[in-house]
C-alpha atoms as a PDB file:
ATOM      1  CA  UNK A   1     132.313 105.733  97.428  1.00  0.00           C
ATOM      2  CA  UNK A   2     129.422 107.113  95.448  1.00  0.00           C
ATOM      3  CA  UNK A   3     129.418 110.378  98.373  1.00  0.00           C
ATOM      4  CA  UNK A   4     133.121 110.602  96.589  1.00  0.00           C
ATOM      5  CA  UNK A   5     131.947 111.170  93.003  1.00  0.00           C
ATOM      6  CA  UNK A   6     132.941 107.292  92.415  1.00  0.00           C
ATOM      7  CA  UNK A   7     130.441 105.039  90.033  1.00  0.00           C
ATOM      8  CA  UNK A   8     130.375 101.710  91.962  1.00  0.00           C
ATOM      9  CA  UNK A   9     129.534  98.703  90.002  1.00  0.00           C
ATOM     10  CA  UNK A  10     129.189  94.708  90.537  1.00  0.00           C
ATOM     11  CA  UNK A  11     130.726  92.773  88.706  1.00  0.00           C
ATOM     12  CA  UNK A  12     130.295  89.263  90.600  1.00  0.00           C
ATOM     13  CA  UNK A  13     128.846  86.815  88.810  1.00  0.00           C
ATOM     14  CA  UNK A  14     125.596  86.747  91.303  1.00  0.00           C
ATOM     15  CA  UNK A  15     123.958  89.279  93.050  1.00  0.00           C
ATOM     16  CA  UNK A  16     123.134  87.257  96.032  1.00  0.00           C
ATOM     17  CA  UNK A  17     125.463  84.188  97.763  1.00  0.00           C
ATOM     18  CA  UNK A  18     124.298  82.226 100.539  1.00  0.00           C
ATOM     19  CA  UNK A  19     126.400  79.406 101.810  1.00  0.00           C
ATOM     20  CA  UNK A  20     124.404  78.476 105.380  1.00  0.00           C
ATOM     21  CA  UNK A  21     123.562  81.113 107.323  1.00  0.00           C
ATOM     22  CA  UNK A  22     126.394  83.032 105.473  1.00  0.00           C
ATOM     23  CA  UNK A  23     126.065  85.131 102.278  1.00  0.00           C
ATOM     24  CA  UNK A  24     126.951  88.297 100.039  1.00  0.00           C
ATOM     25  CA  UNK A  25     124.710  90.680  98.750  1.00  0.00           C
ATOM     26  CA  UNK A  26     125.723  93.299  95.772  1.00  0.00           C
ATOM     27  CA  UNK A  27     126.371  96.156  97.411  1.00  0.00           C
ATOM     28  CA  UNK A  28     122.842  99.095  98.479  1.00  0.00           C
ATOM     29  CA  UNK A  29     123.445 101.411  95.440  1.00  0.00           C
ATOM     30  CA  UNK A  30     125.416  99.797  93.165  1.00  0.00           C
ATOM     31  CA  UNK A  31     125.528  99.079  89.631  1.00  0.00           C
ATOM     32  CA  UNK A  32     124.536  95.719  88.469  1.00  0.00           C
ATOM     33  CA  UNK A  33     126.717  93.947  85.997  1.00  0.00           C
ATOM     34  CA  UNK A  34     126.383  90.672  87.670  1.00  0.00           C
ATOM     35  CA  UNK A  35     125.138  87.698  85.897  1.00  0.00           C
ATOM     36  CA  UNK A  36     126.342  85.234  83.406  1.00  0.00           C
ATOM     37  CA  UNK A  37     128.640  87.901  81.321  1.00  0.00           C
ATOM     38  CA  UNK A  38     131.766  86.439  79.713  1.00  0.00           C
ATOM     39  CA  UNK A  39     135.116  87.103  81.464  1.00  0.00           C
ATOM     40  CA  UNK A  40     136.442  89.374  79.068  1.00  0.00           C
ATOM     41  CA  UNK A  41     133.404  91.831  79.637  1.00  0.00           C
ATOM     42  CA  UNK A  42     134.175  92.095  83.668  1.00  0.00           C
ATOM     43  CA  UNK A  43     137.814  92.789  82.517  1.00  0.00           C
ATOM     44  CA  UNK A  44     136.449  95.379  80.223  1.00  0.00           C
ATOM     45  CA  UNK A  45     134.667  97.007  83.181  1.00  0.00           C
ATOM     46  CA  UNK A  46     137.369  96.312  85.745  1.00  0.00           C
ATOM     47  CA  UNK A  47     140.581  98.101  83.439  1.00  0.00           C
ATOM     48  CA  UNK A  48     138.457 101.201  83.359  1.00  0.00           C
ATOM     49  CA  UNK A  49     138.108 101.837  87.123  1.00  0.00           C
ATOM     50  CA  UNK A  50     140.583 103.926  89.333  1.00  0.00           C
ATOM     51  CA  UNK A  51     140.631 100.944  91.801  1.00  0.00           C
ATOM     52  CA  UNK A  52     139.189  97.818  92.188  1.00  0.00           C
ATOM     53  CA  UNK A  53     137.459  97.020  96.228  1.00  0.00           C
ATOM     54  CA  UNK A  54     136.946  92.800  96.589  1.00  0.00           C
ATOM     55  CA  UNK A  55     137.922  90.259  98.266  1.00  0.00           C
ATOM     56  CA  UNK A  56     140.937  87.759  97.380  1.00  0.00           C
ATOM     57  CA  UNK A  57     139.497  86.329  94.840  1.00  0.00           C
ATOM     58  CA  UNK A  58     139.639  85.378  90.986  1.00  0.00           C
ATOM     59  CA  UNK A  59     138.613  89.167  90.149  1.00  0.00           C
ATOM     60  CA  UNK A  60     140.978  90.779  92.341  1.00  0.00           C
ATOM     61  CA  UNK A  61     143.390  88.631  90.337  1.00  0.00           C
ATOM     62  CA  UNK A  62     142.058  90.041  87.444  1.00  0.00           C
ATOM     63  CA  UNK A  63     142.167  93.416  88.409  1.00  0.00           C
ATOM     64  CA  UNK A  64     145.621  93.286  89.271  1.00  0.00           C
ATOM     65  CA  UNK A  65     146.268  91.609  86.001  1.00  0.00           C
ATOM     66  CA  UNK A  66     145.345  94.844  84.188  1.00  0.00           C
ATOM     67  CA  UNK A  67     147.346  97.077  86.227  1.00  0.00           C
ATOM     68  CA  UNK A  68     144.523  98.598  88.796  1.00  0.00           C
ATOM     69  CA  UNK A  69     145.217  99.191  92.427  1.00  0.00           C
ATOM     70  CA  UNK A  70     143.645  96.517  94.265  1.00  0.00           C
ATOM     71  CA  UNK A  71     141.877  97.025  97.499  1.00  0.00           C
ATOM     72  CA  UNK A  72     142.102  93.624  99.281  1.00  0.00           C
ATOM     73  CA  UNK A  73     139.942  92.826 102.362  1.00  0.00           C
ATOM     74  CA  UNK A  74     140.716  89.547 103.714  1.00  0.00           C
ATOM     75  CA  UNK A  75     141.090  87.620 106.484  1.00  0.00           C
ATOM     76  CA  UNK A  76     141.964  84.104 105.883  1.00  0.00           C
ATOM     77  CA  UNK A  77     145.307  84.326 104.019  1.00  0.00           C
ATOM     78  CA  UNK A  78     148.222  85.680 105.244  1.00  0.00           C
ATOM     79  CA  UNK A  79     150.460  88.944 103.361  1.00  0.00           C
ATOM     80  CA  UNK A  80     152.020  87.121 100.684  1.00  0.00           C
ATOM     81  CA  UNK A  81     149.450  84.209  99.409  1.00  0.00           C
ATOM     82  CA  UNK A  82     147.959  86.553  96.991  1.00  0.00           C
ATOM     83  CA  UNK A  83     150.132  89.160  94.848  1.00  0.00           C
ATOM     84  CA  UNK A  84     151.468  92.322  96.558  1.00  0.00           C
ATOM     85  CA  UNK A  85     149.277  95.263  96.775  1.00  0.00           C
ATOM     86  CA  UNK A  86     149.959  97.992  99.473  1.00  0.00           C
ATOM     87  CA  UNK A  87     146.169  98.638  99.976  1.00  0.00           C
ATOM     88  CA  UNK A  88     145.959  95.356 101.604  1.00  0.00           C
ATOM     89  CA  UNK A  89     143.014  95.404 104.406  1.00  0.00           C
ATOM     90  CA  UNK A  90     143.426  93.225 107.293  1.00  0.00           C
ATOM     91  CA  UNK A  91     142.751  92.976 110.991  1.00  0.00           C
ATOM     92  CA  UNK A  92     145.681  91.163 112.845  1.00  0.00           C
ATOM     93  CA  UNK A  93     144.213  91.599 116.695  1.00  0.00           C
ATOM     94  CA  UNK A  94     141.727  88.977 115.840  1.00  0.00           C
ATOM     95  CA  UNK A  95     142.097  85.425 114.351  1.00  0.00           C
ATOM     96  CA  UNK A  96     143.350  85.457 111.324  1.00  0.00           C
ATOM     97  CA  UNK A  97     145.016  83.478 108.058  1.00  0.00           C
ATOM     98  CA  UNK A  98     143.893  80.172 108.436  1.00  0.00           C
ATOM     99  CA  UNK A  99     143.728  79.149 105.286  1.00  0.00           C
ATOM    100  CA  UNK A 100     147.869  79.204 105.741  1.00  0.00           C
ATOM    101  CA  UNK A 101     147.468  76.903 108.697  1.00  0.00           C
ATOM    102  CA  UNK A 102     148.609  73.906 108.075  1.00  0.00           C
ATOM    103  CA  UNK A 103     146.749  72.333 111.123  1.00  0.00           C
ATOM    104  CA  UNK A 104     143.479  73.063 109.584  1.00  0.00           C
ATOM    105  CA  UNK A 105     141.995  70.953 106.405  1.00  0.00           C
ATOM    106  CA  UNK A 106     140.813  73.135 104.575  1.00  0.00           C
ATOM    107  CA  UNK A 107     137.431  72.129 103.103  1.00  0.00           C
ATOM    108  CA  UNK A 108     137.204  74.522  99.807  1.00  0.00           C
ATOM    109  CA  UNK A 109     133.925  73.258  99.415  1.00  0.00           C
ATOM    110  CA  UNK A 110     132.988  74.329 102.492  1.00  0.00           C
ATOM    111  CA  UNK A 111     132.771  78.322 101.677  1.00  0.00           C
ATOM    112  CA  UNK A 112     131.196  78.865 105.037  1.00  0.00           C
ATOM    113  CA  UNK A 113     134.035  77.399 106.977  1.00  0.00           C
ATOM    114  CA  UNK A 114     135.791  78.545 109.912  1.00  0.00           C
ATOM    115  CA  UNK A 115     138.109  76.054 111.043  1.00  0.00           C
ATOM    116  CA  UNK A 116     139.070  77.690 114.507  1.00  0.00           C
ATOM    117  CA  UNK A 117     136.142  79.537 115.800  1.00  0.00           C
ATOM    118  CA  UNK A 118     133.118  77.886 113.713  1.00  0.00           C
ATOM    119  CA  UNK A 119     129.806  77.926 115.538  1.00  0.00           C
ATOM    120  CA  UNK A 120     131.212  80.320 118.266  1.00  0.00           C
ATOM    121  CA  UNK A 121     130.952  84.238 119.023  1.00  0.00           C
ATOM    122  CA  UNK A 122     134.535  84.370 117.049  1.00  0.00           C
ATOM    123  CA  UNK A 123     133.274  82.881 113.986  1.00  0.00           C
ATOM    124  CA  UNK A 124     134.757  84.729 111.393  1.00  0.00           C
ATOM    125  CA  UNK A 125     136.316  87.381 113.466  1.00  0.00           C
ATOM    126  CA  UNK A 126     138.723  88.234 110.916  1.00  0.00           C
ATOM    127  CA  UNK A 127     136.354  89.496 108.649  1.00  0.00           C
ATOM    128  CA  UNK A 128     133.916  90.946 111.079  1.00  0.00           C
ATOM    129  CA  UNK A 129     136.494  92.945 112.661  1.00  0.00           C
ATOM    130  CA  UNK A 130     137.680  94.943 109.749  1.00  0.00           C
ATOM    131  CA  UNK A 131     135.767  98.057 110.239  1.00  0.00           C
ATOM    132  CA  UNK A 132     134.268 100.514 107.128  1.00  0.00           C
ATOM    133  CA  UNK A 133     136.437 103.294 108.585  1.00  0.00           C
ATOM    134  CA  UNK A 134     139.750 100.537 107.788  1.00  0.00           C
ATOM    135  CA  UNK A 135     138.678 100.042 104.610  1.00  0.00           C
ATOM    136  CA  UNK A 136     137.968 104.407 103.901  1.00  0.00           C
ATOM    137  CA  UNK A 137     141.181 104.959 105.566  1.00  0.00           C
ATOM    138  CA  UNK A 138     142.749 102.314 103.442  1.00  0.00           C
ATOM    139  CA  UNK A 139     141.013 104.287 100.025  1.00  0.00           C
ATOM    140  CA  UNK A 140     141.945 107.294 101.228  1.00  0.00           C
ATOM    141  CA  UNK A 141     145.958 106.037 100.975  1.00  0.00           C
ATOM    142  CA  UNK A 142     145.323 105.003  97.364  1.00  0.00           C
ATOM    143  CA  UNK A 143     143.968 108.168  95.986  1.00  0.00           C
ATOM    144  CA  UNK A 144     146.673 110.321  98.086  1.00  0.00           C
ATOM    145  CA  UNK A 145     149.356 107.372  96.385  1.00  0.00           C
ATOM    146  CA  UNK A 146     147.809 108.110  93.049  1.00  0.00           C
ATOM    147  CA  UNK A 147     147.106 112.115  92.890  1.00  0.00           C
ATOM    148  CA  UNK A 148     150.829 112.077  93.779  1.00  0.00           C
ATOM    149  CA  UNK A 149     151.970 110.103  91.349  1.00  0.00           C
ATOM    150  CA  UNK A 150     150.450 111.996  88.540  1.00  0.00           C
END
């Protein structure tokens, strides 16, 4: 994004997640403006971007709340558990939404659960298989969407 001309910031709430062997990282080169900040502060940073890149979570949500294009990569929830946004990112040749399956308990405690595949080679296949070029490709559809509709 930053090769683009794009400023890239964080705006989680911590700049490094482990849950297990699992965990998030901010992102090599970006702003920090993680930390204990109050909500409205993200939202201030959030409503001035071109497009907001996370995950389905609370500031996806958020973003979409103030009107920016989200760009959702997921793989646990299936097209319709979150709000619509076309620049949704998912990989449907592997595993995927099984937070929707009603098989599986989910254990939201648990952040480092994968309730078909855990301790295996799929183990969170539906993540792992979404590819950078997916996401770019997906970015690139946005800003095509959005220098035509201006």
């Amino acid at each position: 994004m930053k090769e683009l001309g794009y400023r890239v910031l964080c705006v989680d709430r911590e700049r490094v997640t482990m849950h297990g062997l699992h965990g998030s990282t901010i992102p090599y080169g970006a702003e920090d403006y993680t930390g204990d900040r109050p909500l409205e502060e993200r939202l201030d940073l959030i409503s001035g971007a071109e497009f907001f890149m996370g995950l389905p979570s609370g500031l996806s949500w958020l973003a979409w709340g103030a009107g920016v294009p989200v760009v959702m990569i997921v793989g646990f929830t299936m097209p319709g558990t979150e709000f619509a946004t076309p620049y949704r990112v998912q990989q449907f040749h592997t595993c995927h939404s099984c937070a929707n399956d009603q098989r599986n308990e989910h254990h939201y405690d648990d952040f480092g659960a994968c309730p078909h595949h855990r301790g295996t080679d799929r183990e969170f296949e539906c993540t792992r298989c979404i590819t950078a070029d997916f996401v770019k490709d997906t970015i690139r559809h946005l800003l095509e969407a959005e220098k035509g509709s201006r």
